[in-house]
N, C-alpha and C. Protein backbone atom coordinates (compact mmCIF):
# COMPACT_ATOMS: atom_id res chain seq x y z
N UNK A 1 129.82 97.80 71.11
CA UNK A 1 128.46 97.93 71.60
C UNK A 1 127.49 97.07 70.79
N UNK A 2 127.44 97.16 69.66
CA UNK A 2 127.04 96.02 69.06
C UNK A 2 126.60 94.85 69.01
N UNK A 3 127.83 93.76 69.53
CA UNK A 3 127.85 92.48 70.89
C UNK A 3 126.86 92.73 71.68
N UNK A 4 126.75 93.71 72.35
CA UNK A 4 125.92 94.00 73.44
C UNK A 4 124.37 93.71 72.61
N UNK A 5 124.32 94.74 71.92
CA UNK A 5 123.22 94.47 71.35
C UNK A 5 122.45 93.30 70.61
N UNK A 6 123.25 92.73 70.40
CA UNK A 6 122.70 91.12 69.42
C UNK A 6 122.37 90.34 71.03
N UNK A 7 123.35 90.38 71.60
CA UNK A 7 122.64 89.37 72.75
C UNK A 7 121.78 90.16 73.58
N UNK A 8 121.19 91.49 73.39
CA UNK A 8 120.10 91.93 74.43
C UNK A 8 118.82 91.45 73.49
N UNK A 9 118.94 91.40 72.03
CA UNK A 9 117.97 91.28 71.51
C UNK A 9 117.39 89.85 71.71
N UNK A 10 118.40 88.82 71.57
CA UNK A 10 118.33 87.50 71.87
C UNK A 10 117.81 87.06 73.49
N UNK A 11 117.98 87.59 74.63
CA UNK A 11 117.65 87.47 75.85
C UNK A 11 116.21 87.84 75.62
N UNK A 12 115.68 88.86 74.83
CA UNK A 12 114.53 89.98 75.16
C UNK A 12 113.46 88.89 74.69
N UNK A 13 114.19 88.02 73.40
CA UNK A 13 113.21 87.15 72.67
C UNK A 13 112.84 86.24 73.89
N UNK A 14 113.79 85.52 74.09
CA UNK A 14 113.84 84.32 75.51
C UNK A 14 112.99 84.77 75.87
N UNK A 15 113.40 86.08 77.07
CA UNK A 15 112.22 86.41 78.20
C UNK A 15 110.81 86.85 77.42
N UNK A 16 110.75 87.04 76.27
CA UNK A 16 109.26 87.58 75.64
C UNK A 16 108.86 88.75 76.16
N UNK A 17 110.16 89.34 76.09
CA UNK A 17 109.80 90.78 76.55
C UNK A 17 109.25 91.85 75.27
N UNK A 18 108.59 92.34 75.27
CA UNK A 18 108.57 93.30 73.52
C UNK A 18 108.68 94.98 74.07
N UNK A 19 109.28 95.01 75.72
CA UNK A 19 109.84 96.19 75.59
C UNK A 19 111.12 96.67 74.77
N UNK A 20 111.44 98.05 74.81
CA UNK A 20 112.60 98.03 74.06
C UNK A 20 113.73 98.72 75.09
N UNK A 21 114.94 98.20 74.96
CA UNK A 21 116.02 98.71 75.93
C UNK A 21 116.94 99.34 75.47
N UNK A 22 118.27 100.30 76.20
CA UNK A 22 119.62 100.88 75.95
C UNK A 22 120.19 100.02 77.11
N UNK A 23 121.67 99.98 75.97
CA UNK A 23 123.13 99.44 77.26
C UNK A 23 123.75 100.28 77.25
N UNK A 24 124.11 101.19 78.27
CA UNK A 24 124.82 102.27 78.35
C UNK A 24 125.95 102.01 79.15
N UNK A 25 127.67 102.22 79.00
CA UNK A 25 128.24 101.76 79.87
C UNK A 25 128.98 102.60 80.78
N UNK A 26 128.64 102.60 82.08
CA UNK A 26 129.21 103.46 82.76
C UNK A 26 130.08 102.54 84.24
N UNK A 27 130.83 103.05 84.87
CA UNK A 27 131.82 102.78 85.72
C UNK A 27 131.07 102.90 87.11
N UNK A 28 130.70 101.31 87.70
CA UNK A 28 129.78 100.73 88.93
C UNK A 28 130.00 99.25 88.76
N UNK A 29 129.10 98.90 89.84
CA UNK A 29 129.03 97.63 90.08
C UNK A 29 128.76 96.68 88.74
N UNK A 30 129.02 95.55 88.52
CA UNK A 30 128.98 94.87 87.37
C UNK A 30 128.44 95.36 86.27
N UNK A 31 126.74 95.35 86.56
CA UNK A 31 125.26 95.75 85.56
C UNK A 31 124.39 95.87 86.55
N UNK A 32 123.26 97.39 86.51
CA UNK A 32 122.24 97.09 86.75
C UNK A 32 120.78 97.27 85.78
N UNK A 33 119.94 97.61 86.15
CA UNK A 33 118.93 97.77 85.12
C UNK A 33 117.62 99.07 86.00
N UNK A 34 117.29 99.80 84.93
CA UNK A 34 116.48 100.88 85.25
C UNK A 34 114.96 100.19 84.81
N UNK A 35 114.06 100.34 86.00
CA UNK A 35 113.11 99.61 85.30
C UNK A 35 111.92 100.96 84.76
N UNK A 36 112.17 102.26 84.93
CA UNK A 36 111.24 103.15 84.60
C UNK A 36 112.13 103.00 82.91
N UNK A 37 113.23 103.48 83.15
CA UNK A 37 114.03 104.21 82.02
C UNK A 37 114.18 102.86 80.82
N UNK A 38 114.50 101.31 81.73
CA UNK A 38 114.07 100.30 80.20
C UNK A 38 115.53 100.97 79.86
N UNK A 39 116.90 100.99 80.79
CA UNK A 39 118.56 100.92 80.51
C UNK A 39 119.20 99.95 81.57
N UNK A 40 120.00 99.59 80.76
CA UNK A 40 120.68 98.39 81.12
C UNK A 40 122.07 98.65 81.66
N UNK A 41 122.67 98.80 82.70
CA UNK A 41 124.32 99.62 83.18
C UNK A 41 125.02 98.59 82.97
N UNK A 42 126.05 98.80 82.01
CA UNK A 42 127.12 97.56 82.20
C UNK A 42 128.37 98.57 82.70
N UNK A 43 129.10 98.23 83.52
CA UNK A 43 130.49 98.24 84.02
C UNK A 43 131.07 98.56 82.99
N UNK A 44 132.07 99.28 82.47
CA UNK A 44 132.37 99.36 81.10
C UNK A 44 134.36 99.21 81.58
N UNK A 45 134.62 99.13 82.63
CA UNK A 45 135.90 98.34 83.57
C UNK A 45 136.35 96.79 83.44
N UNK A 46 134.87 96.83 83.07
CA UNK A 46 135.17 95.33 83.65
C UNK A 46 135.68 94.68 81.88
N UNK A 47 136.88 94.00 82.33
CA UNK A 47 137.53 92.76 81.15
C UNK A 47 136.68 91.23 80.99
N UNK A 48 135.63 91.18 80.45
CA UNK A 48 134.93 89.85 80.54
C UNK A 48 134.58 89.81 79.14
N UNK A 49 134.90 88.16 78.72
CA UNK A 49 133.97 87.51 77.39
C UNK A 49 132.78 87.43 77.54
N UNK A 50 132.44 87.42 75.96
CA UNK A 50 130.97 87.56 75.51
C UNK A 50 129.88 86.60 76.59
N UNK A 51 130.36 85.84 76.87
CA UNK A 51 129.90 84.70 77.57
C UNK A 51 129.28 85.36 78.91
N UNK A 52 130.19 86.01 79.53
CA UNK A 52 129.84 86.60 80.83
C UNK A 52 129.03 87.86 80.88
N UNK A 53 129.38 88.52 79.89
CA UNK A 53 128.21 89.80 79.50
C UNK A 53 126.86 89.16 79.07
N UNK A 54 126.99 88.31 78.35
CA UNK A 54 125.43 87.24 77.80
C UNK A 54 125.15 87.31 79.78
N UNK A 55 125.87 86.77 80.12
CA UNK A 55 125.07 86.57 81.30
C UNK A 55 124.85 87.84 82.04
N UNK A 56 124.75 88.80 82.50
CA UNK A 56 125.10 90.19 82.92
C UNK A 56 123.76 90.14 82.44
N UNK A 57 123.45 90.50 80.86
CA UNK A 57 121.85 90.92 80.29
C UNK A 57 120.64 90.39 80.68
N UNK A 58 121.09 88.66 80.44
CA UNK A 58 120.20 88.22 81.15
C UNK A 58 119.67 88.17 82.66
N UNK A 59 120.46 88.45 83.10
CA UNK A 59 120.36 88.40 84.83
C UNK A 59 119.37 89.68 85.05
N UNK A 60 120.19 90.97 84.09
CA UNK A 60 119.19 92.08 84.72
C UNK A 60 117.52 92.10 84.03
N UNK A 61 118.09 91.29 83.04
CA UNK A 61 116.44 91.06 82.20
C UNK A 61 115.19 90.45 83.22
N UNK A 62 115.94 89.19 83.59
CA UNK A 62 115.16 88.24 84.63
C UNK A 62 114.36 89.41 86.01
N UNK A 63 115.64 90.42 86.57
CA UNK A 63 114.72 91.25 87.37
C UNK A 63 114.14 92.00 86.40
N UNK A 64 114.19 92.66 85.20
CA UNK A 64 113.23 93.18 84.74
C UNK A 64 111.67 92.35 85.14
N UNK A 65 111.76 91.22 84.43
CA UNK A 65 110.29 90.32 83.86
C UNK A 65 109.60 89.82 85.43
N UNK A 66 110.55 89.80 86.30
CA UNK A 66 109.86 89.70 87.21
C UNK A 66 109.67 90.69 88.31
N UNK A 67 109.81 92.49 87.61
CA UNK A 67 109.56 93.16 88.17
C UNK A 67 110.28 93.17 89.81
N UNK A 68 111.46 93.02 90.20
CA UNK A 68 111.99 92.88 91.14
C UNK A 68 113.21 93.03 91.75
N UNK A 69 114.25 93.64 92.38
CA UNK A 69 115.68 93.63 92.43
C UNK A 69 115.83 92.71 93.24
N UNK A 70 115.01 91.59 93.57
CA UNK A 70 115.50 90.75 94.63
C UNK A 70 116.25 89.66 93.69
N UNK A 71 116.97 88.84 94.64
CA UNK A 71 117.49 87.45 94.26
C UNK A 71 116.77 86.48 94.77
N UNK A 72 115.11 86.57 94.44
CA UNK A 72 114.54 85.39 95.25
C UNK A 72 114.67 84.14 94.75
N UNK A 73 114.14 82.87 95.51
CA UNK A 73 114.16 81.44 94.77
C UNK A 73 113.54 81.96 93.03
N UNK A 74 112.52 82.39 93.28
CA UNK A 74 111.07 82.81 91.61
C UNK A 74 112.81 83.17 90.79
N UNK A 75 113.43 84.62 91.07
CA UNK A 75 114.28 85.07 90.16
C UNK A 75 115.38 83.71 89.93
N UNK A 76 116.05 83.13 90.52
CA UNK A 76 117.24 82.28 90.01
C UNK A 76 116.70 80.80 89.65
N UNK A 77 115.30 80.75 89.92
CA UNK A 77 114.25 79.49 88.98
C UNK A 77 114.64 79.77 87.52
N UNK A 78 113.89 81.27 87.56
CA UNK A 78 113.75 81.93 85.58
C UNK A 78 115.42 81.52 85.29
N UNK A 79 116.54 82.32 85.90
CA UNK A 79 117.71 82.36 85.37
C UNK A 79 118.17 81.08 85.11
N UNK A 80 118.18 80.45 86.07
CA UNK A 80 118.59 79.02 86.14
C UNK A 80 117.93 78.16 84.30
N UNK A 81 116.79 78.17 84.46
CA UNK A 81 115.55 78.18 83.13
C UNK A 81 116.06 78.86 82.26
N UNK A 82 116.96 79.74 81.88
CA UNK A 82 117.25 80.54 80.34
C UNK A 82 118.66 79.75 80.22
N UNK A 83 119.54 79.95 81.25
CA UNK A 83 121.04 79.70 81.13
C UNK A 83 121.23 78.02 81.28
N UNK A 84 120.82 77.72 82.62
CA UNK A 84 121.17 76.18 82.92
C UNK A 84 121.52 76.79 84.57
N UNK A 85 121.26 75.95 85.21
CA UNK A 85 121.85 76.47 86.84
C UNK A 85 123.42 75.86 87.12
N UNK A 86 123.98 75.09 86.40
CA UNK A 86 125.55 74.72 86.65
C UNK A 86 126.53 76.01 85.94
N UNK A 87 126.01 76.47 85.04
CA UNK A 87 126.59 77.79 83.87
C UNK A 87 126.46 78.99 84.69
N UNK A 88 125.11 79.38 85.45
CA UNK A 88 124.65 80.58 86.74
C UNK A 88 125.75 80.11 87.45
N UNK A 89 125.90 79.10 88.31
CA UNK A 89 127.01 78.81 89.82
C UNK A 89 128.24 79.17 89.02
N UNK A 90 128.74 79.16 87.95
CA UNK A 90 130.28 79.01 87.15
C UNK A 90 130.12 80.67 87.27
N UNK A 91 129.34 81.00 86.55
CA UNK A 91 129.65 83.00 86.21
C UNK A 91 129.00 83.39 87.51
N UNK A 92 128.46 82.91 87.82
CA UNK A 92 128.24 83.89 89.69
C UNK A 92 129.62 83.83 90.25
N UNK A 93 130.85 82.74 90.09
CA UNK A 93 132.16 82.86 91.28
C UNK A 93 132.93 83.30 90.08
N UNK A 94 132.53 83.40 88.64
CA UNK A 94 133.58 84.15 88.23
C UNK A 94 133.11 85.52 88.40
N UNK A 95 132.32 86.43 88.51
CA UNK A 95 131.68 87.29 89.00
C UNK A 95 132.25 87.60 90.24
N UNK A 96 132.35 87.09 90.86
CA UNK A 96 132.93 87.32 92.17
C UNK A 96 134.27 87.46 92.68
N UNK A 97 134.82 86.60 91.76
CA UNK A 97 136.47 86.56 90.95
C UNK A 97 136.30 87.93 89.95
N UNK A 98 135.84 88.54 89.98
CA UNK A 98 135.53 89.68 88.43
C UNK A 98 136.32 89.22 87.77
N UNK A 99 135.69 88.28 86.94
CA UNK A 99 135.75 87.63 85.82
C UNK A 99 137.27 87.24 85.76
């Protein structure tokens, strides 16, 4: 859990968020994010490197900051903008591949 934590802190800086969050891991869809509660769901099933969980945080961070569960153009602009958009297209089909 730990891991988890160094890279939520590192995303939170990125996005300039100065809320404070929990990663709690429970058995669902990849990750989602609570935006009253400020918790982060990771899949705790899922077999993925640090690499792909980095991305998981950030993704649900991005709907945090922009207040939104959509996947609009605005949300995968920001993501694209933290990660790189060739690194997003790679872990979106390994994502889809679960990992």
């Amino acid at each position: 859990m730990n891991k988890y934590k160094a890279i939520l802190e590192e995303a939170r800086k990125d996005f300039g968020i100065n809320d404070d969050f929990k990663i709690i891991m429970k058995k669902m869809k990849a990750a989602s994010i609570s935006f009253k509660t400020r918790i982060i769901r990771i899949n705790k099933e899922l077999d993925c490197d640090q690499e792909f969980i980095n991305y998981l945080i950030y993704h649900e961070l991005a709907h945090f900051k922009l207040g939104t569960e959509l996947h609009s153009k605005e949300f995968l602009k920001l993501l694209n903008s933290k990660l790189g958009e060739e690194k997003v297209k790679i872990l979106e089909k390994r994502y889809s591949e679960r990992c």
